[in-house]
N, C-alpha and C. Protein backbone atom coordinates (compact mmCIF):
# COMPACT_ATOMS: atom_id res chain seq x y z
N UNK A 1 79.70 87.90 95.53
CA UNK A 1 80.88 88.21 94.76
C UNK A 1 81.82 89.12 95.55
N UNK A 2 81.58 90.06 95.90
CA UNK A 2 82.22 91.06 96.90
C UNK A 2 82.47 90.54 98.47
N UNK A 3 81.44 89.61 98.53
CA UNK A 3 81.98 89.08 99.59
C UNK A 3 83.43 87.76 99.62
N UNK A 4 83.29 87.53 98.48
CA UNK A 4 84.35 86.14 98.17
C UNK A 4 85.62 86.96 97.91
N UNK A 5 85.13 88.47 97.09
CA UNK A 5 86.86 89.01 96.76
C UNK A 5 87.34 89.25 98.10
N UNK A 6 86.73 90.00 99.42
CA UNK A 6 86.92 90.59 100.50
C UNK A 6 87.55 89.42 101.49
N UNK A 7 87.12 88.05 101.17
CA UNK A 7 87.53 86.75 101.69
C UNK A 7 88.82 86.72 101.56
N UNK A 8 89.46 86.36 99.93
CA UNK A 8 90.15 86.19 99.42
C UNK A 8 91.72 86.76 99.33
N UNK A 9 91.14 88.17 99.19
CA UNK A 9 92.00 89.37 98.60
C UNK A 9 92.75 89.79 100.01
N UNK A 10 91.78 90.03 101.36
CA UNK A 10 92.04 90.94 102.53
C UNK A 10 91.86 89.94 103.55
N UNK A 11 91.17 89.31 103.70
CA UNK A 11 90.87 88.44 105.16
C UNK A 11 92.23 87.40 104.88
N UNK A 12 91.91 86.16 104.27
CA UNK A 12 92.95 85.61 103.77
C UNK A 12 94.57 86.27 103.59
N UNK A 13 94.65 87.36 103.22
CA UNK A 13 95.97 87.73 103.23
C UNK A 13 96.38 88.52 104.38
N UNK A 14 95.56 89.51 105.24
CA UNK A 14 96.22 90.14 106.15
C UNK A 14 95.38 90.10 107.16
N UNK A 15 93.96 89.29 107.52
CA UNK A 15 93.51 88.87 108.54
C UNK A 15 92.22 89.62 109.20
N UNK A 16 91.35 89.34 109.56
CA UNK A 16 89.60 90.03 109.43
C UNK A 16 90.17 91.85 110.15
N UNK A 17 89.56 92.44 109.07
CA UNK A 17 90.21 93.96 109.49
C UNK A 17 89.55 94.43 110.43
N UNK A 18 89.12 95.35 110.95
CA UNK A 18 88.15 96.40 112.19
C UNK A 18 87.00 97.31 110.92
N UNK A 19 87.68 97.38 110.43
CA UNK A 19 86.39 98.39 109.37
C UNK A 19 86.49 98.30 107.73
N UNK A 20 85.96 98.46 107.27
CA UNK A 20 85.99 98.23 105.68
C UNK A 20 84.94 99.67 105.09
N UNK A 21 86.07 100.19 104.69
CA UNK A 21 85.64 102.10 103.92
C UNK A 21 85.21 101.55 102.59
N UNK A 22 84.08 101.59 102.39
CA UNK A 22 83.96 101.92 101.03
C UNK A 22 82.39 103.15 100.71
N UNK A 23 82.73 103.05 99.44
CA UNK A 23 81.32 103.96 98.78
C UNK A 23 80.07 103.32 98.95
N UNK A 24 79.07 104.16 98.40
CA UNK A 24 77.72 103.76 98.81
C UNK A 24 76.77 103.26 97.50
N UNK A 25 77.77 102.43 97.03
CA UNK A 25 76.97 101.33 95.61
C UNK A 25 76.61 100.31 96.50
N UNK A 26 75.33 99.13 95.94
CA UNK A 26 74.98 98.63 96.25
C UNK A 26 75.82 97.75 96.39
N UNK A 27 76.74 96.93 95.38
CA UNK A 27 77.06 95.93 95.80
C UNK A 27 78.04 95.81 97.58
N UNK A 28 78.31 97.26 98.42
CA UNK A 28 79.02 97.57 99.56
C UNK A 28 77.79 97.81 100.35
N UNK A 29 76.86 98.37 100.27
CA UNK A 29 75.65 98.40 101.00
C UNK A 29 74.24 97.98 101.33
N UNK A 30 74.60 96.14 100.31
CA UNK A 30 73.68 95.37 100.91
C UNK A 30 73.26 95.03 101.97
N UNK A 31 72.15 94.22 102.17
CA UNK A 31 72.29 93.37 103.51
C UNK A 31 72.79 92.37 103.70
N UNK A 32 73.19 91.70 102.40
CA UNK A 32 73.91 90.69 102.79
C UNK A 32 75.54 91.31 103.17
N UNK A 33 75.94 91.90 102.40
CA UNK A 33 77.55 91.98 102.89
C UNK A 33 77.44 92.59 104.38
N UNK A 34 76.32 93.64 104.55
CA UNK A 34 76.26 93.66 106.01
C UNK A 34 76.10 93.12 106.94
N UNK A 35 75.17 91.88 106.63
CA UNK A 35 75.23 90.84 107.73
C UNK A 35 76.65 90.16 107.75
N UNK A 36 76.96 89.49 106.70
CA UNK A 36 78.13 89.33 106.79
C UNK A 36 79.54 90.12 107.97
N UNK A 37 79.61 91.44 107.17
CA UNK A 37 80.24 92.17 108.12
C UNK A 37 80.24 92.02 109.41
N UNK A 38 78.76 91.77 109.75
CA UNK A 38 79.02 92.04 111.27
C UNK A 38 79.10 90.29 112.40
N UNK A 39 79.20 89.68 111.06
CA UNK A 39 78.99 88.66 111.51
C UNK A 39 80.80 88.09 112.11
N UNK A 40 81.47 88.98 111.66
CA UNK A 40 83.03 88.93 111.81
C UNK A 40 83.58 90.41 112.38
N UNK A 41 82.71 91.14 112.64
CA UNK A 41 82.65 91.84 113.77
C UNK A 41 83.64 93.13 112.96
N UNK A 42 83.34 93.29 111.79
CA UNK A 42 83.71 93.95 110.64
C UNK A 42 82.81 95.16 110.64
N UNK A 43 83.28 96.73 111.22
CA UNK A 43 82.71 97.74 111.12
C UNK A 43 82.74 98.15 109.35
N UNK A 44 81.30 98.80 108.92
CA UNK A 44 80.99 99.30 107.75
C UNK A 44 81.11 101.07 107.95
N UNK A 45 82.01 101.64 106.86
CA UNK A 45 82.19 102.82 106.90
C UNK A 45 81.71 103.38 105.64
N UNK A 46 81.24 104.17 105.50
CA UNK A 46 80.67 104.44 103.72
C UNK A 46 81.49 105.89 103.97
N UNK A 47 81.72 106.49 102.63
CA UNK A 47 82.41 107.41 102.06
C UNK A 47 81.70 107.83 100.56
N UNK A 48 81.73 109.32 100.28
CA UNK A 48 81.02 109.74 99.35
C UNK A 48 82.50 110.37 98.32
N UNK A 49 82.32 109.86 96.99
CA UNK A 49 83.93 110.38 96.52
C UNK A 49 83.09 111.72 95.75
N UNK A 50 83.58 112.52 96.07
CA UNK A 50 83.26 114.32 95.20
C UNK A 50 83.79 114.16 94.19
N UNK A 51 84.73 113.66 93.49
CA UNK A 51 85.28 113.51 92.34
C UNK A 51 86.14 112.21 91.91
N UNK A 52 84.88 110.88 91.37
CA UNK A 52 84.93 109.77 91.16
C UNK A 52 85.79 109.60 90.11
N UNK A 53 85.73 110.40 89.15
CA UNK A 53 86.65 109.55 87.78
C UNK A 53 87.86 110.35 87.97
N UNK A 54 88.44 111.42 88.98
CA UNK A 54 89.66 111.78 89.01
C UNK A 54 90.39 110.92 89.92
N UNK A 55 90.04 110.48 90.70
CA UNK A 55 90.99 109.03 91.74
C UNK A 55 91.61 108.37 91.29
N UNK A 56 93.14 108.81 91.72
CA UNK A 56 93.84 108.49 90.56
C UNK A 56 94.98 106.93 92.09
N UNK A 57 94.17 106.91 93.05
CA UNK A 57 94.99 105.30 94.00
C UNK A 57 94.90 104.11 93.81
N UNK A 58 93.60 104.12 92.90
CA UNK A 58 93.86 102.42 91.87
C UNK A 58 94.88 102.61 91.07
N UNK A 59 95.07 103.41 90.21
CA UNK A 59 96.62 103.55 89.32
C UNK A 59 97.82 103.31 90.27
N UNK A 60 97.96 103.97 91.54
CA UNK A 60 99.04 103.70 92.35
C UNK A 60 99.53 102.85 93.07
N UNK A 61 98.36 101.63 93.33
CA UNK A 61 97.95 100.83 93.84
C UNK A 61 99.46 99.87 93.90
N UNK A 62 99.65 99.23 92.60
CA UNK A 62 100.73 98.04 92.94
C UNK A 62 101.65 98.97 92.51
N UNK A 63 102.03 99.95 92.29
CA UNK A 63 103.28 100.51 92.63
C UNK A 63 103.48 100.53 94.07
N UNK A 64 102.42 100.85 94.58
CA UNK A 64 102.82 100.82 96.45
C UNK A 64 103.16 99.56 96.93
N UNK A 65 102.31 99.12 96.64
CA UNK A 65 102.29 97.33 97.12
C UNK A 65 103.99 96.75 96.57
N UNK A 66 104.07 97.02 96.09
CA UNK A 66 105.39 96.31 95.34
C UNK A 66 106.53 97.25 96.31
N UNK A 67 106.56 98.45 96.72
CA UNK A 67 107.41 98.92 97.58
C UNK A 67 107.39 98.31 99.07
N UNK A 68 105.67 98.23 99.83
CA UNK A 68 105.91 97.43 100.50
C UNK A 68 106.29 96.09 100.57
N UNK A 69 106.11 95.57 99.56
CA UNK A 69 107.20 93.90 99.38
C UNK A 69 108.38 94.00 99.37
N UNK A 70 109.16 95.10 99.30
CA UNK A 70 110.37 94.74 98.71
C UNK A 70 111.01 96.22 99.54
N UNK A 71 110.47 96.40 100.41
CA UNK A 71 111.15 97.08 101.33
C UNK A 71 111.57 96.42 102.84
N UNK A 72 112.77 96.78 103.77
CA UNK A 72 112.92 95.78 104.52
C UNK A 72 112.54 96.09 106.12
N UNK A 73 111.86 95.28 106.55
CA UNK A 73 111.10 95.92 107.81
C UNK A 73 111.84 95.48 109.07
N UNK A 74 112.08 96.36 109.63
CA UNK A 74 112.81 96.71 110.92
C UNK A 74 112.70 95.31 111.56
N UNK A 75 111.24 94.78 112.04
CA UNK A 75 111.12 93.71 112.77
C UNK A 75 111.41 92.78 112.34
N UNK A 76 111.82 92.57 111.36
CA UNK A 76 112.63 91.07 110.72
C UNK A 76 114.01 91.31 110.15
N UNK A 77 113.96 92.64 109.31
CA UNK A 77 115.34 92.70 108.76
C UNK A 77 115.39 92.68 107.85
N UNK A 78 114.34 92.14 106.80
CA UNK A 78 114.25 91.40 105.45
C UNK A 78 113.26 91.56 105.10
N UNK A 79 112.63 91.82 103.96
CA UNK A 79 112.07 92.05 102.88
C UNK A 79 111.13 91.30 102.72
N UNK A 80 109.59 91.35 102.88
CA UNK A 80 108.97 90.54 102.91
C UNK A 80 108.49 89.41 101.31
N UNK A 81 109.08 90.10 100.13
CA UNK A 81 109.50 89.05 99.19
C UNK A 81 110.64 88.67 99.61
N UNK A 82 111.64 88.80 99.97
CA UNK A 82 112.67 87.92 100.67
C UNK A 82 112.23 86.47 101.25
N UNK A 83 111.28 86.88 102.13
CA UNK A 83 111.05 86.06 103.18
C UNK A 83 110.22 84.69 102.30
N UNK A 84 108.96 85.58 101.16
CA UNK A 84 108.42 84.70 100.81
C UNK A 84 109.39 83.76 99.54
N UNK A 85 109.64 84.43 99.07
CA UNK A 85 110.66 83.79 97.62
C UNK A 85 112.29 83.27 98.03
N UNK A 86 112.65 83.76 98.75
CA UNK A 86 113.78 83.32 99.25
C UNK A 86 114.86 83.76 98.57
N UNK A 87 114.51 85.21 97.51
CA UNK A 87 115.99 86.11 97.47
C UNK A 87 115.11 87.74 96.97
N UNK A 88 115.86 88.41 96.51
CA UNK A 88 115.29 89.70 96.27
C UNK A 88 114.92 89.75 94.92
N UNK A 89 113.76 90.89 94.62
CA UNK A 89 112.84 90.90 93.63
C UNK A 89 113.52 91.85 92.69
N UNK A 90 113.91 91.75 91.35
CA UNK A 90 114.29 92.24 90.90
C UNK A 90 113.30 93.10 90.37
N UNK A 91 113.62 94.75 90.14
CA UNK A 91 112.90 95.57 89.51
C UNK A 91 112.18 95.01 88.10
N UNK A 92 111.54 95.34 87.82
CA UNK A 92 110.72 95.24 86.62
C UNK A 92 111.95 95.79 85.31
N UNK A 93 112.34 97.04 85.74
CA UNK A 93 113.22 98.19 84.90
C UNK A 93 114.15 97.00 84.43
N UNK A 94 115.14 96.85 85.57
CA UNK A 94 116.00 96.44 85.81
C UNK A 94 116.07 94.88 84.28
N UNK A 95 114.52 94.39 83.96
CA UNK A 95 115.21 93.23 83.42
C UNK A 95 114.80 93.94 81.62
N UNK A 96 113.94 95.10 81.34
CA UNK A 96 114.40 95.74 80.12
C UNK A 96 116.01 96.20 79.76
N UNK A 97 116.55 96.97 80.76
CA UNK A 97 117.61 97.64 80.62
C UNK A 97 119.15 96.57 81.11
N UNK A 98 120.16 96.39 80.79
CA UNK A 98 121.36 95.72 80.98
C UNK A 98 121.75 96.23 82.79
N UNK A 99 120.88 95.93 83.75
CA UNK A 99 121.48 96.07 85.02
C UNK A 99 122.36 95.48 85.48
N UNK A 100 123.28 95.92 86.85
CA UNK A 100 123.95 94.70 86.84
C UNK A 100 123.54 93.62 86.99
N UNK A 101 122.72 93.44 87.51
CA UNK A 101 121.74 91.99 88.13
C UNK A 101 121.96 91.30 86.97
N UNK A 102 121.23 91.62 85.85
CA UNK A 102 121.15 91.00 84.24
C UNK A 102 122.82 91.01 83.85
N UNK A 103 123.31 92.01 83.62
CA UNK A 103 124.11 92.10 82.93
C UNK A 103 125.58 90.99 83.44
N UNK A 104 125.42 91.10 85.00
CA UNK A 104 126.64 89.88 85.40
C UNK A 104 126.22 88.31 86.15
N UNK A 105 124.72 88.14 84.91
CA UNK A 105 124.40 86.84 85.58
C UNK A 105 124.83 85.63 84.73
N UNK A 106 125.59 84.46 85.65
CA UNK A 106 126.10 83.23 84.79
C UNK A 106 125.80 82.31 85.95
N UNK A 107 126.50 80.97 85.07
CA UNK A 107 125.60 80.08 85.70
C UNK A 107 126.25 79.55 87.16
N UNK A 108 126.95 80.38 87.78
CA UNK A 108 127.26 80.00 89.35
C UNK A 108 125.98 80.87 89.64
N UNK A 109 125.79 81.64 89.51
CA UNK A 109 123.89 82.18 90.14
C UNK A 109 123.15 81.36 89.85
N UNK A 110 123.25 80.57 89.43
CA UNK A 110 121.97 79.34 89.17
C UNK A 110 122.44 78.09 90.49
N UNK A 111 123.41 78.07 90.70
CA UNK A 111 123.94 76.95 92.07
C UNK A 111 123.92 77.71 93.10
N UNK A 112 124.11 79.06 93.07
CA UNK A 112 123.97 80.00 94.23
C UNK A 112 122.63 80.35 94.55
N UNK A 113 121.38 80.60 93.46
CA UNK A 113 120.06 80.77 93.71
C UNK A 113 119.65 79.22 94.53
N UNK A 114 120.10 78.53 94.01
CA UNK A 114 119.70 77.07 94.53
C UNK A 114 120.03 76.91 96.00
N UNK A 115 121.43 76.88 96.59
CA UNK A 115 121.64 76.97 97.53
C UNK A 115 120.93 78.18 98.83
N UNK A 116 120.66 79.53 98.31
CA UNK A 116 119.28 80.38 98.49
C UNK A 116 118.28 79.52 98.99
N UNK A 117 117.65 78.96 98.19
CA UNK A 117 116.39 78.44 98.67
C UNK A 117 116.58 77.68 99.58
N UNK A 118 117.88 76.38 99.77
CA UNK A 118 117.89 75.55 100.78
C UNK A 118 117.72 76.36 102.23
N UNK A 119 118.61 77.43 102.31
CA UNK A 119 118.74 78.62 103.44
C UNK A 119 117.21 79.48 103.73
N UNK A 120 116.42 79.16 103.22
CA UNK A 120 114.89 79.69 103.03
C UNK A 120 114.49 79.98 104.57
N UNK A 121 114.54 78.14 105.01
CA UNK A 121 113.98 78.03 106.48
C UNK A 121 114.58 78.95 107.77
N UNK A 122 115.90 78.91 107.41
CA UNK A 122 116.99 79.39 108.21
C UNK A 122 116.43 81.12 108.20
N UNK A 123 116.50 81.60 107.19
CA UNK A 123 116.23 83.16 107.04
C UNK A 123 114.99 83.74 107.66
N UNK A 124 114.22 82.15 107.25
CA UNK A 124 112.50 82.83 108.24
C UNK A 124 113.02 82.67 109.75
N UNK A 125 113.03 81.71 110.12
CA UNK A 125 113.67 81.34 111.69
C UNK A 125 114.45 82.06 112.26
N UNK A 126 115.25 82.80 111.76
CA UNK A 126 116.11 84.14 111.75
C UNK A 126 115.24 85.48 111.98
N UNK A 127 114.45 85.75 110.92
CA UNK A 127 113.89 86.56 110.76
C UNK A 127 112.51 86.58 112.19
N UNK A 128 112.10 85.29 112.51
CA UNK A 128 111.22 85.21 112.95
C UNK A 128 111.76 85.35 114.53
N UNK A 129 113.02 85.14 114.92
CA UNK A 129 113.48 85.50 116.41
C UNK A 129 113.43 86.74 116.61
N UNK A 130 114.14 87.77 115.18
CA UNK A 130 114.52 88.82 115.20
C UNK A 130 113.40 89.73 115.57
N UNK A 131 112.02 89.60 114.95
CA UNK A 131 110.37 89.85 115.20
C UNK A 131 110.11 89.97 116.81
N UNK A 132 110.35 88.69 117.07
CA UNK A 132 110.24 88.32 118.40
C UNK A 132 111.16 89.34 119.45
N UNK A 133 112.25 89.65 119.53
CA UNK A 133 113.17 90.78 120.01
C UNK A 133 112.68 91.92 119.80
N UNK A 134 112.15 91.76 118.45
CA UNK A 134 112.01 93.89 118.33
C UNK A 134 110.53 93.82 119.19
């Protein structure tokens, strides 16, 4: 199970890491996830938390994550929901409250989102020279 989320979640999305920190429950300090580990050349780091139920970085977790999506990185230029969706992510806030985003959308943004996506390829290919330079 821990080995399929670790597949899934981290290998699959950002590529076999150098070490994997975790605590010293069993399901992180088997032998199987250790063989595993080392079978992808995946260093095991254990960590002891002094104060388990005050850790408060799972709560912060996709607030971060969502800044790194939607912040724009030097080596491309663009926003890595940009890159994947093919326009910018609107705040969460933004669609409770009358933003402008909401508040001045009609239906030429619906032929203009469209035309967006055709430009998709162009923006990665763009983005992906720009990578290449920095």
């Amino acid at each position: 199970m821990v080995m399929m989320f670790i597949w899934q979640h981290i290998v699959c999305r950002f590529g076999i890491p150098r070490r994997l920190v975790s605590d010293n429950r069993r399901q992180f300090a088997g032998q199987r996830l250790r063989e595993w580990c080392e079978g992808y050349g995946i260093q095991q780091a254990f960590t002891s938390v002094a104060y388990l139920y005050s850790n408060s970085w799972v709560d912060e977790l996709p607030s971060v994550l969502w800044v790194i999506h939607t912040t724009p990185k030097e080596g491309t230029g663009a926003t890595p929901f940009h890159l994947v969706y093919g326009g910018e992510a609107v705040v969460p806030v933004e669609v409770g409250f009358e933003s402008d985003w909401i508040q001045y959308y009609n239906e030429d943004n619906a032929e203009r989102r469209l035309l967006e996506l055709d430009l998709v390829e162009e923006v990665c290919a763009k983005a992906t020279v720009r990578l290449m330079a920095y």
